[in-house]
C-alpha atoms as a PDB file:
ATOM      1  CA  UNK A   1       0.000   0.000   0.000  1.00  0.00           C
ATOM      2  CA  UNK A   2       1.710   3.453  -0.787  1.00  0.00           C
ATOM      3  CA  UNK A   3       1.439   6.441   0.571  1.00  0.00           C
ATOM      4  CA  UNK A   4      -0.214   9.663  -1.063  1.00  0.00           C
ATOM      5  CA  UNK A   5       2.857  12.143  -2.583  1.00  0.00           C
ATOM      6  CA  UNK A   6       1.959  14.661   0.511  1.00  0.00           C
ATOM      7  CA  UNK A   7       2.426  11.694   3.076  1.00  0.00           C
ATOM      8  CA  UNK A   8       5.347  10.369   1.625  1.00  0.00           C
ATOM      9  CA  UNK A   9       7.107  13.239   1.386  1.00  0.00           C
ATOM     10  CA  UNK A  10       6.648  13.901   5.341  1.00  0.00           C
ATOM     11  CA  UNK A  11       6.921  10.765   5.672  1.00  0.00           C
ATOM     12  CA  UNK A  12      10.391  10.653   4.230  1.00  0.00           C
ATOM     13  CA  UNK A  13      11.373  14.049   5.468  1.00  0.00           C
ATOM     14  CA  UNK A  14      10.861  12.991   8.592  1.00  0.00           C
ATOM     15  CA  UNK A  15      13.345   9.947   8.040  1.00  0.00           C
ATOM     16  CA  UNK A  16      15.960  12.462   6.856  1.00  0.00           C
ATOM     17  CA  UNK A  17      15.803  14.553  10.057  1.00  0.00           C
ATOM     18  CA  UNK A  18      16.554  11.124  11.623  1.00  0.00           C
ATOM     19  CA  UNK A  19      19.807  10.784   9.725  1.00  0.00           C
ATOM     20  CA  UNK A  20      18.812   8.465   6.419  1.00  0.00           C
ATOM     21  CA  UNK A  21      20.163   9.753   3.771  1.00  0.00           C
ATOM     22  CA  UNK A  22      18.644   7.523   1.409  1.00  0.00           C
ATOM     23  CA  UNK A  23      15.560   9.823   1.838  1.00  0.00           C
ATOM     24  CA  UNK A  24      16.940  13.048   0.857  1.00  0.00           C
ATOM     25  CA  UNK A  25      17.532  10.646  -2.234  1.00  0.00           C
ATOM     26  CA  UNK A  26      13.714   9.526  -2.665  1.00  0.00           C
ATOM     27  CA  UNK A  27      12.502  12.946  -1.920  1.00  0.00           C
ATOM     28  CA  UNK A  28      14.417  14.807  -5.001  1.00  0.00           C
ATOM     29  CA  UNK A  29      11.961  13.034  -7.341  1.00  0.00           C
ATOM     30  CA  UNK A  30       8.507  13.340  -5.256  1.00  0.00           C
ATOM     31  CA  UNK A  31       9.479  17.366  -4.971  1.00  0.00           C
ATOM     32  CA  UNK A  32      11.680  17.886  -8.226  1.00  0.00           C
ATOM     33  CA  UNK A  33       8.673  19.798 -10.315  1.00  0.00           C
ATOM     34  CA  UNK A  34       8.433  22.313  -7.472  1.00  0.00           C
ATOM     35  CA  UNK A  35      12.077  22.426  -7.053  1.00  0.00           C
ATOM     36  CA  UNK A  36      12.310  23.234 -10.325  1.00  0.00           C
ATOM     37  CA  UNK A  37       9.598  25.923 -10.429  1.00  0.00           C
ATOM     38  CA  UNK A  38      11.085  27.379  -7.695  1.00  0.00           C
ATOM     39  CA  UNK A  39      14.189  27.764  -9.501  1.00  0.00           C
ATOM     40  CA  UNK A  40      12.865  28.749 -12.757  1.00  0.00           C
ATOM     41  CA  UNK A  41      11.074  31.469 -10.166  1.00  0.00           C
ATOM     42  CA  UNK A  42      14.365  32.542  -8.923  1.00  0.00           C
ATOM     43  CA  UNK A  43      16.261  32.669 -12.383  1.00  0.00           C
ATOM     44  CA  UNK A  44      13.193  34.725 -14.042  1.00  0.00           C
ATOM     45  CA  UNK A  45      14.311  37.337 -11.129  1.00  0.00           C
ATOM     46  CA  UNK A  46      18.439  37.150 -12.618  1.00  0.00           C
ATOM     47  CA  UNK A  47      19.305  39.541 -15.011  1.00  0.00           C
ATOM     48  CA  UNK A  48      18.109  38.360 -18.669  1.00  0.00           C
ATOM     49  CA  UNK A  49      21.401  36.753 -20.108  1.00  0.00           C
ATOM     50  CA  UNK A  50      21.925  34.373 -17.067  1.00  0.00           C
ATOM     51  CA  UNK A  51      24.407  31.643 -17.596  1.00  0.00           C
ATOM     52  CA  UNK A  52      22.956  29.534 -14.778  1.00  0.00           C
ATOM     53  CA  UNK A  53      19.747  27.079 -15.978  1.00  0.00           C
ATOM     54  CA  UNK A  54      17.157  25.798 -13.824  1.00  0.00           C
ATOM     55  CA  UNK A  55      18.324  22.376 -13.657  1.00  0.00           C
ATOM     56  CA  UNK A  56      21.708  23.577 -12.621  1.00  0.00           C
ATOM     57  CA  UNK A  57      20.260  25.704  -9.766  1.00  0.00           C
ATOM     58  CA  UNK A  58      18.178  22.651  -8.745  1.00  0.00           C
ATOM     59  CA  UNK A  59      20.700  20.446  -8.737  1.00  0.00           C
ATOM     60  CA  UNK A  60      23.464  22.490  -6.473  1.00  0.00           C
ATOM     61  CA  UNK A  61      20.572  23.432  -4.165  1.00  0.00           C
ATOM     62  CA  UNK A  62      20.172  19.343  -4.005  1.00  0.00           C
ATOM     63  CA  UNK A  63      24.065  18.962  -3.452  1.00  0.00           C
ATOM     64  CA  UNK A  64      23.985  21.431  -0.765  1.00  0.00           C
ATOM     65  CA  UNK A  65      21.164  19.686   1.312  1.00  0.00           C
ATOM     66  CA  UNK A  66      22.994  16.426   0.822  1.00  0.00           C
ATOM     67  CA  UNK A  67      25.995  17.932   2.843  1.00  0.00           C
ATOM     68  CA  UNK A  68      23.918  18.783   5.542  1.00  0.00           C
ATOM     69  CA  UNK A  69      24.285  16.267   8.343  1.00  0.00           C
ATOM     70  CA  UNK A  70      21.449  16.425  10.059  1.00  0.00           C
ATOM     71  CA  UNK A  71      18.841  18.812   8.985  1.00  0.00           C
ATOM     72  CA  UNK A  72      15.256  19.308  10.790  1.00  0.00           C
ATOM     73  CA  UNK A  73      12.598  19.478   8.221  1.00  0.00           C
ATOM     74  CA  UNK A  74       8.785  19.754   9.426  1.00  0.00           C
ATOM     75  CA  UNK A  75       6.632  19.988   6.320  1.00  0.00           C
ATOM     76  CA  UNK A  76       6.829  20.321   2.421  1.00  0.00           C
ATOM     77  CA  UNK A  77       6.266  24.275   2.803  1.00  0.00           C
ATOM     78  CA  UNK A  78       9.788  23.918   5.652  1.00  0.00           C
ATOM     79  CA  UNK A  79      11.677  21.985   2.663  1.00  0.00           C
ATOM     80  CA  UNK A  80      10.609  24.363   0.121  1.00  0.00           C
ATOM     81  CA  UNK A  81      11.723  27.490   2.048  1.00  0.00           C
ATOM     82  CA  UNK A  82      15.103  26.048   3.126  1.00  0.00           C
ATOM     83  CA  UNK A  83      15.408  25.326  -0.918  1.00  0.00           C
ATOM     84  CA  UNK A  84      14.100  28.816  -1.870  1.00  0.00           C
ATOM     85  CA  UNK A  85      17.231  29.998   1.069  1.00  0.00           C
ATOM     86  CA  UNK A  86      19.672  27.654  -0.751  1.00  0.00           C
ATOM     87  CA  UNK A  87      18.928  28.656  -4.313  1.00  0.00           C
ATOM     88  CA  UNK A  88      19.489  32.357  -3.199  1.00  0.00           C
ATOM     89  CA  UNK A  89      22.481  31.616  -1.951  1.00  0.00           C
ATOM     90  CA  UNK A  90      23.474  29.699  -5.035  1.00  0.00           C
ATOM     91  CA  UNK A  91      22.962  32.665  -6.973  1.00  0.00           C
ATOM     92  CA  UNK A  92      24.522  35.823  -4.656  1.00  0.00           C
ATOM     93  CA  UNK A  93      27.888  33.340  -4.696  1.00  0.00           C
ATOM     94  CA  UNK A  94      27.331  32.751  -8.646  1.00  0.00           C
ATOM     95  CA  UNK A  95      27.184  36.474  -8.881  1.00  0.00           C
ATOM     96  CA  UNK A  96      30.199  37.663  -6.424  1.00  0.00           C
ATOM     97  CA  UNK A  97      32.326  34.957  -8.491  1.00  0.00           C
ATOM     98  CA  UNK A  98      30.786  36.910 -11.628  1.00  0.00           C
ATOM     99  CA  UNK A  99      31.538  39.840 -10.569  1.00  0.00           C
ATOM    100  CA  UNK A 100      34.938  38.649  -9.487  1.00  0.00           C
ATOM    101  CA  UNK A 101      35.971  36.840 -12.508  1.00  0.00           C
ATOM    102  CA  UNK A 102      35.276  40.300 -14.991  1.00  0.00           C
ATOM    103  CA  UNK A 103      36.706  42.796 -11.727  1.00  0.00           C
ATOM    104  CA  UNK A 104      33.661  44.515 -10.884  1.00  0.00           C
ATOM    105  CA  UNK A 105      33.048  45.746 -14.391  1.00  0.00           C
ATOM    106  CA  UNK A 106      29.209  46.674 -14.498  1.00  0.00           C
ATOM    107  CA  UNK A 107      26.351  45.853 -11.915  1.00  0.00           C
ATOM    108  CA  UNK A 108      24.010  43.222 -13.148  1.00  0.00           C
ATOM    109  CA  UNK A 109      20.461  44.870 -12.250  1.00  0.00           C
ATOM    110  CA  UNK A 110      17.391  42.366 -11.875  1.00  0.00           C
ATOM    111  CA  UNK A 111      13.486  43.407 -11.563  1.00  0.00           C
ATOM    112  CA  UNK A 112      12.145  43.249  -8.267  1.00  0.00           C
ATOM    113  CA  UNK A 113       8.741  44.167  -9.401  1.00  0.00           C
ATOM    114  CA  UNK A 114       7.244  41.894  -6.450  1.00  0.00           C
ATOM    115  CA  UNK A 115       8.767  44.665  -4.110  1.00  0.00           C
ATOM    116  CA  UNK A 116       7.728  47.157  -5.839  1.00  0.00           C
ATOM    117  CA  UNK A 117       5.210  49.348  -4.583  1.00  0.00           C
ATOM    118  CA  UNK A 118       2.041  48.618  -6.430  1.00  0.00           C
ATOM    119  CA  UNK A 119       1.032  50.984  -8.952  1.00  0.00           C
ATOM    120  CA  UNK A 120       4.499  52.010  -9.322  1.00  0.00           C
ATOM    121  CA  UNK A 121       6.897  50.967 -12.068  1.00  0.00           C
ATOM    122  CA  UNK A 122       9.604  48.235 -11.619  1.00  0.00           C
ATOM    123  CA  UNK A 123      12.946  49.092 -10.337  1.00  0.00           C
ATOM    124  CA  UNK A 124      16.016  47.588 -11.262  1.00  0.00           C
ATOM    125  CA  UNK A 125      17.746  45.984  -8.367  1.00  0.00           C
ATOM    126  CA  UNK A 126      21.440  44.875  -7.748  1.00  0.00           C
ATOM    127  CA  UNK A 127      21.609  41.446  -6.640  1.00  0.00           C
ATOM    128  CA  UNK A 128      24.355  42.014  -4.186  1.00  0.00           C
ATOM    129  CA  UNK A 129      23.055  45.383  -2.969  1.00  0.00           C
ATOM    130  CA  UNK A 130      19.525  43.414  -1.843  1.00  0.00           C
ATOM    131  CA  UNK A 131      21.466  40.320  -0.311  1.00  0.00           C
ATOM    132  CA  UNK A 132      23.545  43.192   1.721  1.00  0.00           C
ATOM    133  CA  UNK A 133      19.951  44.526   2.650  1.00  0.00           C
ATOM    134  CA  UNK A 134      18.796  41.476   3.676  1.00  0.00           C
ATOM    135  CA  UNK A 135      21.340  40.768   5.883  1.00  0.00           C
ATOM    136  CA  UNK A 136      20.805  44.548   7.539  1.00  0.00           C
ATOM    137  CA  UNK A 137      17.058  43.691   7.805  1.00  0.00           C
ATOM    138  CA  UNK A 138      17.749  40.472   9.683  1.00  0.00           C
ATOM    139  CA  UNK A 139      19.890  42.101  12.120  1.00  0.00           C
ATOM    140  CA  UNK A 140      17.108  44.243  13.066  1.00  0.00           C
ATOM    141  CA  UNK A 141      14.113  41.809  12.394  1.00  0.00           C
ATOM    142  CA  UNK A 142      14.865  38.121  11.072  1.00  0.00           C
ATOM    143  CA  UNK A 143      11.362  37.115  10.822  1.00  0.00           C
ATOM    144  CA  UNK A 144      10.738  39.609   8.156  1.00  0.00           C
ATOM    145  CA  UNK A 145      13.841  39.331   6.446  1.00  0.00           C
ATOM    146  CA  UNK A 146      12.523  35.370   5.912  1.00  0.00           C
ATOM    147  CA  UNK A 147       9.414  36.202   5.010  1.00  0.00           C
ATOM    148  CA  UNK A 148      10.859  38.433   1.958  1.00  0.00           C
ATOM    149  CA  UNK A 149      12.953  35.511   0.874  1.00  0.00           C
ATOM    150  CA  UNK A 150      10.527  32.955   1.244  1.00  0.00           C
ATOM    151  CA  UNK A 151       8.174  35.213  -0.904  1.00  0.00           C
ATOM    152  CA  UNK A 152      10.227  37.490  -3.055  1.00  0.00           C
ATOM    153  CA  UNK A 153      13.008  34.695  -3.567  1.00  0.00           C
ATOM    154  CA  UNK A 154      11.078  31.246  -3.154  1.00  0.00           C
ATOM    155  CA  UNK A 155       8.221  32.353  -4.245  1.00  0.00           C
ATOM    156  CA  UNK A 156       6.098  30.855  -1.414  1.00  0.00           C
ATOM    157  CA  UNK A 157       2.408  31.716  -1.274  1.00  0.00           C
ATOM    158  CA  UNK A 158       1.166  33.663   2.304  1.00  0.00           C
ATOM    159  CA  UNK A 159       0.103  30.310   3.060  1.00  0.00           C
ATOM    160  CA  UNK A 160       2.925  28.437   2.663  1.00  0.00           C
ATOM    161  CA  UNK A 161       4.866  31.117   4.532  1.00  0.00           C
ATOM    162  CA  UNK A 162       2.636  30.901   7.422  1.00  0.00           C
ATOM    163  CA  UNK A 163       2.967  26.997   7.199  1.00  0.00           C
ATOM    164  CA  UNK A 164       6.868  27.818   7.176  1.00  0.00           C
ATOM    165  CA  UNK A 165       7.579  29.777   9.569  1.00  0.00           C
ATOM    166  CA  UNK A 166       4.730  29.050  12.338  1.00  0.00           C
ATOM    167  CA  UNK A 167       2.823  32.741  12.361  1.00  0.00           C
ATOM    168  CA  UNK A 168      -0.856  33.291  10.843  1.00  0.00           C
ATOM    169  CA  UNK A 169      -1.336  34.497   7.493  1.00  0.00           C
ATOM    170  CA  UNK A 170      -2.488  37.596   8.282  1.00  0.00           C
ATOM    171  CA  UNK A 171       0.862  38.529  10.693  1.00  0.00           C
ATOM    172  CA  UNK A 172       2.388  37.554   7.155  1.00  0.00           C
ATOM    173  CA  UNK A 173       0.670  39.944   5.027  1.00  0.00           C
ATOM    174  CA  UNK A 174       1.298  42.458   7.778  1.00  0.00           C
ATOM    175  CA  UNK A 175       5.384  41.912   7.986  1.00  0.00           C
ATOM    176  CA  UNK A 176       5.018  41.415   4.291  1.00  0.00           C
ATOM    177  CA  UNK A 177       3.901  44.890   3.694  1.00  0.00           C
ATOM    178  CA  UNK A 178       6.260  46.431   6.179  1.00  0.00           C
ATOM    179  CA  UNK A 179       9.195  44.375   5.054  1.00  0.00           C
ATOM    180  CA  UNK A 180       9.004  45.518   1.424  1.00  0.00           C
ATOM    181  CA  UNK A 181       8.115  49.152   2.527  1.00  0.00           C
ATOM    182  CA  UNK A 182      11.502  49.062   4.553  1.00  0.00           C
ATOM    183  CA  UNK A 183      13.693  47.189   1.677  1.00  0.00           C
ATOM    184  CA  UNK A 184      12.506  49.932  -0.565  1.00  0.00           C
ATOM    185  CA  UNK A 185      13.302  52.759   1.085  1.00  0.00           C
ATOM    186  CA  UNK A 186      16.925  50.860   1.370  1.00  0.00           C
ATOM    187  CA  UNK A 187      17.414  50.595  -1.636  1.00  0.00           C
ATOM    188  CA  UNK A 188      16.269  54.216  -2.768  1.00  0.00           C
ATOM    189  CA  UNK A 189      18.411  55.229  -0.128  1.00  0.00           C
ATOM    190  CA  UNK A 190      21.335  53.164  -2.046  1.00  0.00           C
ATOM    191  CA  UNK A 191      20.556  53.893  -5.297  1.00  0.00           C
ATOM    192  CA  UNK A 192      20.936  57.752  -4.173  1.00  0.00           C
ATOM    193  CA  UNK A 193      24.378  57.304  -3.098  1.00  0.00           C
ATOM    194  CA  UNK A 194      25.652  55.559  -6.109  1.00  0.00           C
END
């Protein structure tokens, strides 16, 4: 008798928290077409001639949660944001080396039209000056500095961001708005001194 996808998933989540890394292994194919949505999400937010591919990004996120030794994972919507947290990281370190390899020739802008204000028109981001924001905005508040990567970067619904990180919707919707009032204004205040 086999278990639905949703129940075998937790099922073998909850075996890899245990230590068996055989299910990490058995997971990658139950979760791969939201894996690879996320990452297609993630890349679509990457400046337009991006060398990096979707299965790429997948598949370094995967090697990255293999290394992990023992890693506590409570649900699907858990998994998907420690993935969405991954893939970021994947791609700030892809873009530093980037950056590196041609000497800081250029800044790659992206469109962070989900942080937009609505109504206004899309700004053009640097990927490196948002990850440095992020970081600021977790110093002072980590909860919504997780709730704009979960959404902005992993693409999570409010839902699965509740699910994620254990607060109601509505206290997400709430940080959600504040969160991307605040980032703006950093990055206005950035983009003014540049």
């Amino acid at each position: 008798m086999s278990l639905e996808p949703s129940k075998q998933v937790s099922e073998l989540l909850l075996h890899w928290g245990n230590g068996d890394r055989k299910a990490l292994e058995a997971i990658l194919p139950l979760m791969y077409d939201e894996l690879r949505r996320l990452a297609r999400y993630h890349l679509r937010q990457q400046r337009p001639n991006h060398t990096l591919q979707t299965t790429a990004l997948v598949h370094e996120a995967y090697l990255r949660l293999a290394q992990e030794e023992k890693l506590e994972v409570e649900s699907r919507a858990h998994f998907l944001g420690i993935a969405a947290q991954l893939m970021r990281w994947i791609l700030v370190d892809y873009e530093r080396n980037r950056r590196a390899a041609k000497r800081g020739a250029g800044v790659t802008r992206l469109t962070l039209d989900d942080v937009a204000v609505p109504g206004s028109p899309g700004q053009d981001v640097d990927i490196l000056a948002l990850d440095e924001a992020l970081d600021r905005l977790a110093k002072m508040d980590p909860k919504q500095s997780q709730i704009i990567e979960l959404r902005y970067f992993g693409g999570l619904s409010i839902e699965d961001t509740s699910e994620f990180l254990g607060i109601s919707p509505a206290t997400v919707k709430r940080s959600w708005a504040s969160a991307r009032a605040w980032l703006l204004r950093e990055m206005s205040r950035r983009e003014a001194r540049v």
